[in-house]
Protein backbone atom coordinates (compact mmCIF):
# COMPACT_ATOMS: atom_id res chain seq x y z
CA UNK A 1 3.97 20.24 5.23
CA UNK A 2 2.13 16.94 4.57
CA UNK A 3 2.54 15.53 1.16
CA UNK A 4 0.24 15.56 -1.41
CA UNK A 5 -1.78 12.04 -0.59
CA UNK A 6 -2.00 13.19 2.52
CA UNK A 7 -4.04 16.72 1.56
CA UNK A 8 -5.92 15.25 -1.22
CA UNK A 9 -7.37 12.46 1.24
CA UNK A 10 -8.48 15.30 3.70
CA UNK A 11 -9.65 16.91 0.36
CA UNK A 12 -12.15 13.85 -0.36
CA UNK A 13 -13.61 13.40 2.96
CA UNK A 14 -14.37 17.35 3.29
CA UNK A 15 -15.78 17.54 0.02
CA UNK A 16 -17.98 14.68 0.97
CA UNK A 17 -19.14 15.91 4.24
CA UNK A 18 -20.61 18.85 2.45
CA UNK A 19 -22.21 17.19 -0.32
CA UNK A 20 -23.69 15.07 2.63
CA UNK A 21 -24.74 17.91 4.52
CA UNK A 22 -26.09 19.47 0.71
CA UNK A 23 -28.58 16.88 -0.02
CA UNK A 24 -29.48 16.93 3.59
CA UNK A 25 -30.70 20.43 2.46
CA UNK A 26 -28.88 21.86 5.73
CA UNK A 27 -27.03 25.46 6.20
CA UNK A 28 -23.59 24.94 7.37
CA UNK A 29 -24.59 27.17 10.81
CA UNK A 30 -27.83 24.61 11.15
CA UNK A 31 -25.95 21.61 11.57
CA UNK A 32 -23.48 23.19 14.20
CA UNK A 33 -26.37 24.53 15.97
CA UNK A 34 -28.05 20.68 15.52
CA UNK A 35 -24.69 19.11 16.42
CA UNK A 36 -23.90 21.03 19.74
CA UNK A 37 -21.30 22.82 17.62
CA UNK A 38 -19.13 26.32 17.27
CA UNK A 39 -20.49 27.28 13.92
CA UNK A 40 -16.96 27.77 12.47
CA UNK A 41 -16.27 24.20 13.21
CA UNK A 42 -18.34 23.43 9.58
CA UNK A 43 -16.39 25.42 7.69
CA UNK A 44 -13.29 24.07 9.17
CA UNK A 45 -14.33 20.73 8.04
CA UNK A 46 -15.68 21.38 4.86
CA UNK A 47 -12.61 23.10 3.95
CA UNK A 48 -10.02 20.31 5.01
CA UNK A 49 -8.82 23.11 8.14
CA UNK A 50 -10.13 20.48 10.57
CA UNK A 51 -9.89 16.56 10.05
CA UNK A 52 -13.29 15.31 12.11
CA UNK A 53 -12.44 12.57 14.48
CA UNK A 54 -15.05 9.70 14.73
CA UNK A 55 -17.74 11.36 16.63
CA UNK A 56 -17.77 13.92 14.50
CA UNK A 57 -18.33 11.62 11.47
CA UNK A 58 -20.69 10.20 13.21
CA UNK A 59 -23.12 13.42 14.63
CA UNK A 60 -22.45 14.72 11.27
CA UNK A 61 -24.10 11.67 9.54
CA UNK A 62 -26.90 11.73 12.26
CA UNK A 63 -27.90 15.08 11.94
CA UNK A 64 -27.90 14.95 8.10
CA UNK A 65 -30.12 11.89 8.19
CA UNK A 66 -27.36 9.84 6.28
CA UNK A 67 -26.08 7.24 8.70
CA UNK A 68 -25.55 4.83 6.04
CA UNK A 69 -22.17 6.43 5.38
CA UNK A 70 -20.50 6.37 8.61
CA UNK A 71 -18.54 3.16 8.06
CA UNK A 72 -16.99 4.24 4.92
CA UNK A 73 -16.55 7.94 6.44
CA UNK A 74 -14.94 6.93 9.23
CA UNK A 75 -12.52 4.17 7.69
CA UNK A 76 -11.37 7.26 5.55
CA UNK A 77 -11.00 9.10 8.90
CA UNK A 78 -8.61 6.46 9.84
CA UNK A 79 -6.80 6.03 7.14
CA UNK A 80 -5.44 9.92 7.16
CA UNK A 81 -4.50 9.14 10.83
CA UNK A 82 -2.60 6.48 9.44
CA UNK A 83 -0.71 8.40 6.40
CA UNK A 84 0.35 10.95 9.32
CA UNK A 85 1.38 7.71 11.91
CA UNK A 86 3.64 6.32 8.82
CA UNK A 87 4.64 9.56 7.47
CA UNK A 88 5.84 10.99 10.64
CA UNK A 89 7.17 8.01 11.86
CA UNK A 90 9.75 7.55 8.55
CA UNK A 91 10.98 10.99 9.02
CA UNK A 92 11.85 10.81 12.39
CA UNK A 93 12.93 7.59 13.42
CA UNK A 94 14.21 5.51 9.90
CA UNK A 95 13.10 2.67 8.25
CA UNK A 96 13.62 0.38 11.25
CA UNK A 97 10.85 1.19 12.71
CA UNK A 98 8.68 1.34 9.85
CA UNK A 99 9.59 -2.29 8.99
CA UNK A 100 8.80 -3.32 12.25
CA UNK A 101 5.49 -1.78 12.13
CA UNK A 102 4.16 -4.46 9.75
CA UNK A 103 5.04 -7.70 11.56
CA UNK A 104 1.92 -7.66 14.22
CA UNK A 105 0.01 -7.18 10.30
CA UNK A 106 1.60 -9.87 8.79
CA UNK A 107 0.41 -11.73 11.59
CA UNK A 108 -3.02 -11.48 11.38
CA UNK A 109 -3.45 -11.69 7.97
CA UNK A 110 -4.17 -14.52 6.14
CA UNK A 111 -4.14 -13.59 2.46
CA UNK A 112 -1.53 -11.10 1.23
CA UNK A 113 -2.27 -10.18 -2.69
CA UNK A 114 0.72 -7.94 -3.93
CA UNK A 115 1.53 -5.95 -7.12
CA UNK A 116 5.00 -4.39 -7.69
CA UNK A 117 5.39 -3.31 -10.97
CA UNK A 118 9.18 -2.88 -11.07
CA UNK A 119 11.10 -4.13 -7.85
CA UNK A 120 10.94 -7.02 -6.09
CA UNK A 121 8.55 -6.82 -3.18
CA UNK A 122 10.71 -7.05 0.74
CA UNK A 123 8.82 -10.41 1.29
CA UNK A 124 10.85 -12.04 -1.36
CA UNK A 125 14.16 -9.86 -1.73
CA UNK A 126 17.53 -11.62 -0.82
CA UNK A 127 19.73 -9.59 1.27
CA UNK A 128 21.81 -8.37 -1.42
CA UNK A 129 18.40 -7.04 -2.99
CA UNK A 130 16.95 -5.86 0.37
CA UNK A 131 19.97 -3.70 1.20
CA UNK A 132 20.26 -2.01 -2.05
CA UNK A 133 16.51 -1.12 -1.89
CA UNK A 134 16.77 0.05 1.26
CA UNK A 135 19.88 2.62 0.63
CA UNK A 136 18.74 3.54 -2.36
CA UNK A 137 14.75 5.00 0.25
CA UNK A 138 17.16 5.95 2.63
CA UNK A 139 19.61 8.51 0.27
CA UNK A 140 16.95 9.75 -1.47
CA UNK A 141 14.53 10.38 1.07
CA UNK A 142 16.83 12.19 3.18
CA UNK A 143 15.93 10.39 6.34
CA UNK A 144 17.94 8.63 9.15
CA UNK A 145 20.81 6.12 8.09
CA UNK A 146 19.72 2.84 10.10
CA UNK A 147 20.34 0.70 7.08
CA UNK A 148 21.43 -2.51 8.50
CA UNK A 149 18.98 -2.91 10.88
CA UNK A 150 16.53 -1.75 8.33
CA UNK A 151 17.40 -4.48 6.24
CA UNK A 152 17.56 -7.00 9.18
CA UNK A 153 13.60 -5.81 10.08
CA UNK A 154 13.07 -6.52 6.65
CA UNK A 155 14.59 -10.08 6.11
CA UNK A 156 12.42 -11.15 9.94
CA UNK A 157 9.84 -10.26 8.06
CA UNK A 158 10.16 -12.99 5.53
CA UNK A 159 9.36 -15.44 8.57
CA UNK A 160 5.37 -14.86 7.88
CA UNK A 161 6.38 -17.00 4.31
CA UNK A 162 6.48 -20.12 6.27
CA UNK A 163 3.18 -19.44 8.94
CA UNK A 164 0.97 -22.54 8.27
CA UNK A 165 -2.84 -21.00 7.15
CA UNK A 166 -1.54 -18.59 5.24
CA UNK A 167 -1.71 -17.14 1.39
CA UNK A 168 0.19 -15.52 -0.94
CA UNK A 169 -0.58 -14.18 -4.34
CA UNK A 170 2.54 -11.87 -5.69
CA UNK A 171 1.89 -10.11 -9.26
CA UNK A 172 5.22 -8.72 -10.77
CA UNK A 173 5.92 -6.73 -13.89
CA UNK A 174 8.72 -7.85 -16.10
CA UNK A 175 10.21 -4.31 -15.47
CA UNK A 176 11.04 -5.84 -11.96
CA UNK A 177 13.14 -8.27 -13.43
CA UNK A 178 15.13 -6.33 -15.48
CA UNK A 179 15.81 -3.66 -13.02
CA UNK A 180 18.97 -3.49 -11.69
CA UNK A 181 18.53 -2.48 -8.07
CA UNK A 182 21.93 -4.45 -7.12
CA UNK A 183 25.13 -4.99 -8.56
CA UNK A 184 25.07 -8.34 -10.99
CA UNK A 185 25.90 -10.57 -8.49
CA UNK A 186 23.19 -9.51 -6.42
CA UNK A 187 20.33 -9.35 -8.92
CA UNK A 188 21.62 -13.50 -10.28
CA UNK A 189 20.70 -14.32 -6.53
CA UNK A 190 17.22 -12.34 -6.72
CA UNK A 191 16.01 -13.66 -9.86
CA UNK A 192 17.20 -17.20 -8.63
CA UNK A 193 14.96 -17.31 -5.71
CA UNK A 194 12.08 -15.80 -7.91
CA UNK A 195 12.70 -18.74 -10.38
CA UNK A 196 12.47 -20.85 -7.26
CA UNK A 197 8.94 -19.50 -5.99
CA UNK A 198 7.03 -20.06 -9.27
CA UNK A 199 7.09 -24.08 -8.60
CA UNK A 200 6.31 -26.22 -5.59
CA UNK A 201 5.34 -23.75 -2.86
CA UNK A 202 1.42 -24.59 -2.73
CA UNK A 203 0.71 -21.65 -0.26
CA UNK A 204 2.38 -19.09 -2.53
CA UNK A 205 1.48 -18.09 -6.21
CA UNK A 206 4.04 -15.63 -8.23
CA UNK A 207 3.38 -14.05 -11.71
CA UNK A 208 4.65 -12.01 -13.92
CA UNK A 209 3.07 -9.88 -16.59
CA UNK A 210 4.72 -9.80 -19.67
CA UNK A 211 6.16 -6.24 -21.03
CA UNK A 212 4.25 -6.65 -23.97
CA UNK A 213 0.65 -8.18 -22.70
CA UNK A 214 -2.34 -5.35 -22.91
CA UNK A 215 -3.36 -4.77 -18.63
CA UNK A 216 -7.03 -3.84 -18.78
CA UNK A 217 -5.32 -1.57 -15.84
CA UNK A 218 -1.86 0.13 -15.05
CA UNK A 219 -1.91 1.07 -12.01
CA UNK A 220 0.84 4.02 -11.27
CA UNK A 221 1.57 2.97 -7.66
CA UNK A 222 2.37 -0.81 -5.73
CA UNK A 223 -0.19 -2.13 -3.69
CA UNK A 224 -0.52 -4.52 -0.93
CA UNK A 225 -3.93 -5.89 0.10
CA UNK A 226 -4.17 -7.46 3.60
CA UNK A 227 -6.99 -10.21 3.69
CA UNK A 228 -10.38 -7.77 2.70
CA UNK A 229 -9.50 -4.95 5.45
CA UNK A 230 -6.83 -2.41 4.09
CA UNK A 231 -4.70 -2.06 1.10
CA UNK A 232 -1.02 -0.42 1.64
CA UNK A 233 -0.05 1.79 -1.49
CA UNK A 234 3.68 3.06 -2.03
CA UNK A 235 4.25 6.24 -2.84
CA UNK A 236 7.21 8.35 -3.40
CA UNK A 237 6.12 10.50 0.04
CA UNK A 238 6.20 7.10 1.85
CA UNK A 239 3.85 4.11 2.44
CA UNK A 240 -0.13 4.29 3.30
CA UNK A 241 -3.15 2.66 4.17
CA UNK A 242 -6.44 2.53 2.62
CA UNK A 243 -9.28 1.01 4.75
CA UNK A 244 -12.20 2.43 3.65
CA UNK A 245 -14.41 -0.10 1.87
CA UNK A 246 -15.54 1.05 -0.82
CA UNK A 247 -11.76 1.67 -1.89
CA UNK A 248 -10.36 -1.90 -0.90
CA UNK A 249 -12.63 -3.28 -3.09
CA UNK A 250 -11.59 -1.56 -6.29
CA UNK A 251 -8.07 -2.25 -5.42
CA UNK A 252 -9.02 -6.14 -5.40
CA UNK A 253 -10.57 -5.68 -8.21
CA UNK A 254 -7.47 -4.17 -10.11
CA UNK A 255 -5.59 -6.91 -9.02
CA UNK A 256 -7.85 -9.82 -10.34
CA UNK A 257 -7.78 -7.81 -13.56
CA UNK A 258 -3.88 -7.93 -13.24
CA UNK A 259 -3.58 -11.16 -11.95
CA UNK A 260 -5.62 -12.53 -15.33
CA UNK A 261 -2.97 -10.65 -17.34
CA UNK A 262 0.04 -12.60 -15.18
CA UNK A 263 2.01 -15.84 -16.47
CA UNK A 264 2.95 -18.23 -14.02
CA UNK A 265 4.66 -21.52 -13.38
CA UNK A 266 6.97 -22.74 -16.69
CA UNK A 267 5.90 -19.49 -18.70
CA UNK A 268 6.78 -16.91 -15.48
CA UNK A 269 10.11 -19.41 -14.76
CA UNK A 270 11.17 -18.73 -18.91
CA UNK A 271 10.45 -14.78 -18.48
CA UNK A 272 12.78 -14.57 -14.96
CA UNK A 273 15.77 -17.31 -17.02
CA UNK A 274 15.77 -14.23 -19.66
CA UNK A 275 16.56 -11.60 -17.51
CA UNK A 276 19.23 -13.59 -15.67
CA UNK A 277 20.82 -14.31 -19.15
CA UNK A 278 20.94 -11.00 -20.44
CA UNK A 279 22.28 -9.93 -17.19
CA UNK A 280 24.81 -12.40 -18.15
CA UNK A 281 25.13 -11.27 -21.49
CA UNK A 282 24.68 -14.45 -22.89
């Protein structure tokens, strides 16, 4: 059974089709017979039975007179494709794979804007973090044991930090400091490098937001926006993309809202030095 995102995305998109093919003042056997169509295949669609490919989106939109949606109908077309590529690809094969799966991404992006609200995002984890993370997905999940060469995918990935034309903007809650995802050891060595990141490295900006400072948003779920194109979003089911416009732009807009609310440089440096003390119990 897919999870939830999964049938609430398919949800959207049907309940949009028909309230397309509504205002186009259209039965649902008229724009099968208009559309070369079975007249069952409507229904089908309109009830989330049947996900429409592109063609579909787009005879759909033709026949209604409402070709101005396409783009946005078909990006949300692609993105359930992708929940079921990443979805079915974690449960079968590990996290291997699915780490992998981002580095031709990484690649071509040029501007990576992150929130993580209470763990440290992979691109910046130490290994002690990274592996802890990673068997902590693995055991609950249930899914294939490939943890160290999930963890080793995961540390290559870090290799995009030092790509010349690139930009990073990472947004952390203070929960993700104080989380203990390792053992103490570990977590010293994480917050270290974060204390290292929020001076000198002019192609990468790290913040923090406060536990106590008022978000005009709190988003429940970490995002990862890739240049203007696609936002990923982690969920408990697994990890998804978003490429449909109108979507991407509301996530960038959450995260200049969040990134407003952020400290960074001395301010973010004194918030990570009091998590490492009181890890240290001093």
């Amino acid at each position: 059974m897919p999870p939830p995102r999964i049938t609430e995305a398919k949800g959207i998109l049907a309940a949009r089709l028909r309230e397309i093919r509504n205002e186009a003042s259209l039965t649902g056997r008229r724009l099968a017979s208009q559309a070369g169509w079975h007249y069952s295949k409507v229904s089908k669609i309109e009830n989330a039975a049947q996900t429409p490919n592109e063609n579909d989106i787009r005879v759909w939109c033709r026949v209604c007179d409402a070709e101005e949606y396409v783009v946005d109908l078909i990006a949300a077309v692609r993105n359930i494709d992708s929940m079921y590529t990443e979805w079915r690809r974690l449960l079968s094969t590990g996290l291997r794979h699915v780490q992998e799966s981002f580095q031709p991404l990484y690649h071509d992006t040029q501007q990576f804007r992150v929130f993580q609200h209470s763990a440290v995002p992979g691109l910046l984890q130490t290994p002690g973090y990274a592996r802890a993370h990673l068997r902590a997905i693995i055991d609950f999940r249930g899914i294939p044991d490939d943890l160290d060469a999930a963890v080793a995918a995961r540390l290559a990935q870090q290799e995009v930090l030092a790509a010349g034309g690139k930009r990073f903007m990472f947004i952390l809650g203070e929960q993700a400091l104080r989380t203990p995802v390792c053992e103490a050891g570990g977590m010293a060595a994480q917050l270290e490098r974060l204390a290292g990141l929020t001076a000198n490295t002019p192609q990468l900006s790290l913040g923090v937001i406060p536990a106590t400072a008022r978000t005009p948003i709190m988003p429940p779920e970490n995002f990862w926006i890739y240049d203007d194109s696609q936002v990923r979003v982690d969920t408990i089911p697994g990890q998804f993309r978003i490429k449909t416009p109108s979507d991407v732009a509301l996530y960038e807009k959450a995260f200049a809202r969040l990134s407003a609310a952020a400290v960074y440089g001395q301010a973010a440096r004194d918030l990570i030095q009091a998590s490492a003390r009181r890890l240290r119990g001093t």
